[in-house]
Protein backbone atom coordinates (compact mmCIF):
# COMPACT_ATOMS: atom_id res chain seq x y z
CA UNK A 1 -23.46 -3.07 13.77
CA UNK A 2 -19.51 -3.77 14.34
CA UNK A 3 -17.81 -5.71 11.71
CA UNK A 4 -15.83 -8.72 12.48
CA UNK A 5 -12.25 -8.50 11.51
CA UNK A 6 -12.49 -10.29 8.41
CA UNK A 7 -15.25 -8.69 7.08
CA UNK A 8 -14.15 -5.04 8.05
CA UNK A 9 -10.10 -5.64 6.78
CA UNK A 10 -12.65 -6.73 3.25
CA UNK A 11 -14.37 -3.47 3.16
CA UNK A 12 -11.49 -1.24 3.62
CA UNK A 13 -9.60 -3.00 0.65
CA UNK A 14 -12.65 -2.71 -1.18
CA UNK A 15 -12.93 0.86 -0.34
CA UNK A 16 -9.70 1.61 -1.31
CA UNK A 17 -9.81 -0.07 -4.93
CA UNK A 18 -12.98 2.27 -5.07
CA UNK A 19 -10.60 5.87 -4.60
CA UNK A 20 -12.89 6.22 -1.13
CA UNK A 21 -9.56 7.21 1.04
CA UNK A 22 -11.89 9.04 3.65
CA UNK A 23 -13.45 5.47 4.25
CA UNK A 24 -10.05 3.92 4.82
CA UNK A 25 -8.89 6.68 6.97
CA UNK A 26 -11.53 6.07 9.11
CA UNK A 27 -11.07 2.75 10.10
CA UNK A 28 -7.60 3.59 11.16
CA UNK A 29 -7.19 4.48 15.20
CA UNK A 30 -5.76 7.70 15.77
CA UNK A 31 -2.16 6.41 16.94
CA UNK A 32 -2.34 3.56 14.10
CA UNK A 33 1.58 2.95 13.13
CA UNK A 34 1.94 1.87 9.75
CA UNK A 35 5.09 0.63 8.67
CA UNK A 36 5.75 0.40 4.71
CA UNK A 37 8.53 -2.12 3.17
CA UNK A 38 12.21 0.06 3.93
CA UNK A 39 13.25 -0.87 0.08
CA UNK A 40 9.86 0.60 -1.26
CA UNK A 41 9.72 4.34 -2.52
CA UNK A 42 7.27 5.39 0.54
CA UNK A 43 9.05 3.76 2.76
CA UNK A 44 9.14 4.49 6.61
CA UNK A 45 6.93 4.15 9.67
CA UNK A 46 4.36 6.79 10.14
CA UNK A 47 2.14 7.04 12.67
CA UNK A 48 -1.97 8.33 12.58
CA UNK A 49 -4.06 9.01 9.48
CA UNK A 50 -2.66 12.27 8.88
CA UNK A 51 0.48 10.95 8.38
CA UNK A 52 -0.43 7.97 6.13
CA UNK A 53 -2.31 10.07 3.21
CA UNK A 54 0.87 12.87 3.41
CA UNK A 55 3.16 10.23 3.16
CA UNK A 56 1.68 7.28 1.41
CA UNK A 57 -1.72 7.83 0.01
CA UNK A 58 -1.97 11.55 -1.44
CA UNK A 59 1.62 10.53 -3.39
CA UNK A 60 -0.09 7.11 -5.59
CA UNK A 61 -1.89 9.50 -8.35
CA UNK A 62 1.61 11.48 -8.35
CA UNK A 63 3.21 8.25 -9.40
CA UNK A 64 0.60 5.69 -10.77
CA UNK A 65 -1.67 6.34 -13.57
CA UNK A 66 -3.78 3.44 -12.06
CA UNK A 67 -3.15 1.35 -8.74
CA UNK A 68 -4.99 -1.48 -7.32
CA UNK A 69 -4.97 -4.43 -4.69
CA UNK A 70 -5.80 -8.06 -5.91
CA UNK A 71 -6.53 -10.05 -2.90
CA UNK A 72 -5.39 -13.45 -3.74
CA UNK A 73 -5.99 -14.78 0.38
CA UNK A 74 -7.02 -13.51 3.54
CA UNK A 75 -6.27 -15.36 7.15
CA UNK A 76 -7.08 -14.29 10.01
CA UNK A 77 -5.71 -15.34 13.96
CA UNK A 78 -7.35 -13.63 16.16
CA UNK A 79 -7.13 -9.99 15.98
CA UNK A 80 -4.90 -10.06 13.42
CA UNK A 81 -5.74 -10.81 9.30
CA UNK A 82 -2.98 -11.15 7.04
CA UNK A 83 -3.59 -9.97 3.53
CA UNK A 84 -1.16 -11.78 0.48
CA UNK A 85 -2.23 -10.33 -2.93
CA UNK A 86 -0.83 -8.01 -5.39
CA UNK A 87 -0.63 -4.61 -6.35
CA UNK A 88 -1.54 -3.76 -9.72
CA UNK A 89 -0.47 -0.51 -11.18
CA UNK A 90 0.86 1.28 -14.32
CA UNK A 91 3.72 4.27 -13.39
CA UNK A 92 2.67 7.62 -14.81
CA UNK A 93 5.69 8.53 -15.62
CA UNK A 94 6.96 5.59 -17.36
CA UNK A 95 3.74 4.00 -18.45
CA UNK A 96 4.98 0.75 -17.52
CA UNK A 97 2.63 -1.92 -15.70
CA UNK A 98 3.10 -4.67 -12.71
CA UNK A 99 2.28 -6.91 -11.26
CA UNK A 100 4.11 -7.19 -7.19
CA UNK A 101 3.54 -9.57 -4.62
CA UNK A 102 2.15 -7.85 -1.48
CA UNK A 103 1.81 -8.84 1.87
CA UNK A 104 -0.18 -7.41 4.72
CA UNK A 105 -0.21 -8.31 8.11
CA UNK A 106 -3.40 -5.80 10.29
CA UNK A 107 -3.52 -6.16 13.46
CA UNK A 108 -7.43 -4.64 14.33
CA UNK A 109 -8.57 -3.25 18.09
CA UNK A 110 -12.28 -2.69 18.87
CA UNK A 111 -12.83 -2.64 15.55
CA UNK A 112 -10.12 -0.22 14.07
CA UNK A 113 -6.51 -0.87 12.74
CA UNK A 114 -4.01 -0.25 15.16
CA UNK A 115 -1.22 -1.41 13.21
CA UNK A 116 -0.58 -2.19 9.29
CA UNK A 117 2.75 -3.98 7.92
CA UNK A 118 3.53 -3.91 4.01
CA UNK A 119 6.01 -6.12 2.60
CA UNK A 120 6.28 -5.65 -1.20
CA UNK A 121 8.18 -6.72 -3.72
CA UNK A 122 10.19 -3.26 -3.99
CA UNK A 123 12.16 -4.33 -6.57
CA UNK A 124 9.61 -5.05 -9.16
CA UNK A 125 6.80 -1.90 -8.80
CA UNK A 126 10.43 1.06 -7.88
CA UNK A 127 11.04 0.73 -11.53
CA UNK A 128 7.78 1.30 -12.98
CA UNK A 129 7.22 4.31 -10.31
CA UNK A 130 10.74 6.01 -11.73
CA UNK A 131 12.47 6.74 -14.89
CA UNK A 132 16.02 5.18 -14.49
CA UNK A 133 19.08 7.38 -14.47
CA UNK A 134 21.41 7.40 -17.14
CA UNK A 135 24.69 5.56 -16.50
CA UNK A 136 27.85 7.88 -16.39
CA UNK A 137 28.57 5.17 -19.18
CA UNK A 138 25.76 5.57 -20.95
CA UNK A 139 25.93 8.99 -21.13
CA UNK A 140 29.58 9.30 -22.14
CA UNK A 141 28.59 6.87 -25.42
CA UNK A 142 25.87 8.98 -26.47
């Protein structure tokens, strides 16, 4: 049984809250690009599954202590379903939690993403991902 858009964009979300990256993989097409927001840590446009758990997915337990997406609506237009939610996480370095609007536009192809578009809000989950430098000014004070 094929999944309609809706319902398979769902399960992958759900899959991925889960830990089950092999089930998220999988419902990626081979030449999938998947662009990530330029001001966010992982950053870039990589293209294929390999790609995506080197560059995004194998580095979230590096950084987060825990890491989840709250789905707050999901549209859909045709073969595309846009996903605006949340990520919820805690850094593991810095212990601190978020909150950060997400956004997620999919754009699905016989019944496998072809393309994925993050926008985040980089500027509120970078600092709980990274200790902050010391200032030169800081430093020269202490």
């Amino acid at each position: 049984m094929t999944l309609n858009n809706l319902d398979l964009v769902k399960s992958v979300y759900a899959a991925f809250n889960v830990g089950d990256v092999p089930k998220v993989l999988g419902s990626m097409h081979p030449q999938i690009q998947w662009t990530v927001t330029a001001g966010y840590k992982y950053g870039g446009i990589y293209r294929g599954p390999d790609a995506i758990l080197q560059n995004v997915f194998s580095k979230i337990p590096q950084d987060f202590e825990s890491f989840s997406i709250g789905i707050e609506r999901l549209l859909e237009a045709g073969n595309v379903v846009v996903m605006q939610g949340h990520y919820v996480a805690q850094g593991k370095t810095t212990g601190k939690s978020v909150r950060a609007a997400v956004v997620h536009v999919l754009d699905i192809s016989e019944g496998r993403i072809v393309r994925f578009d993050q926008y985040v809000d980089s500027a509120t989950i970078n600092p709980i991902i990274e200790r902050s430098r010391e200032s030169p000014c800081e430093h020269e004070l202490n």
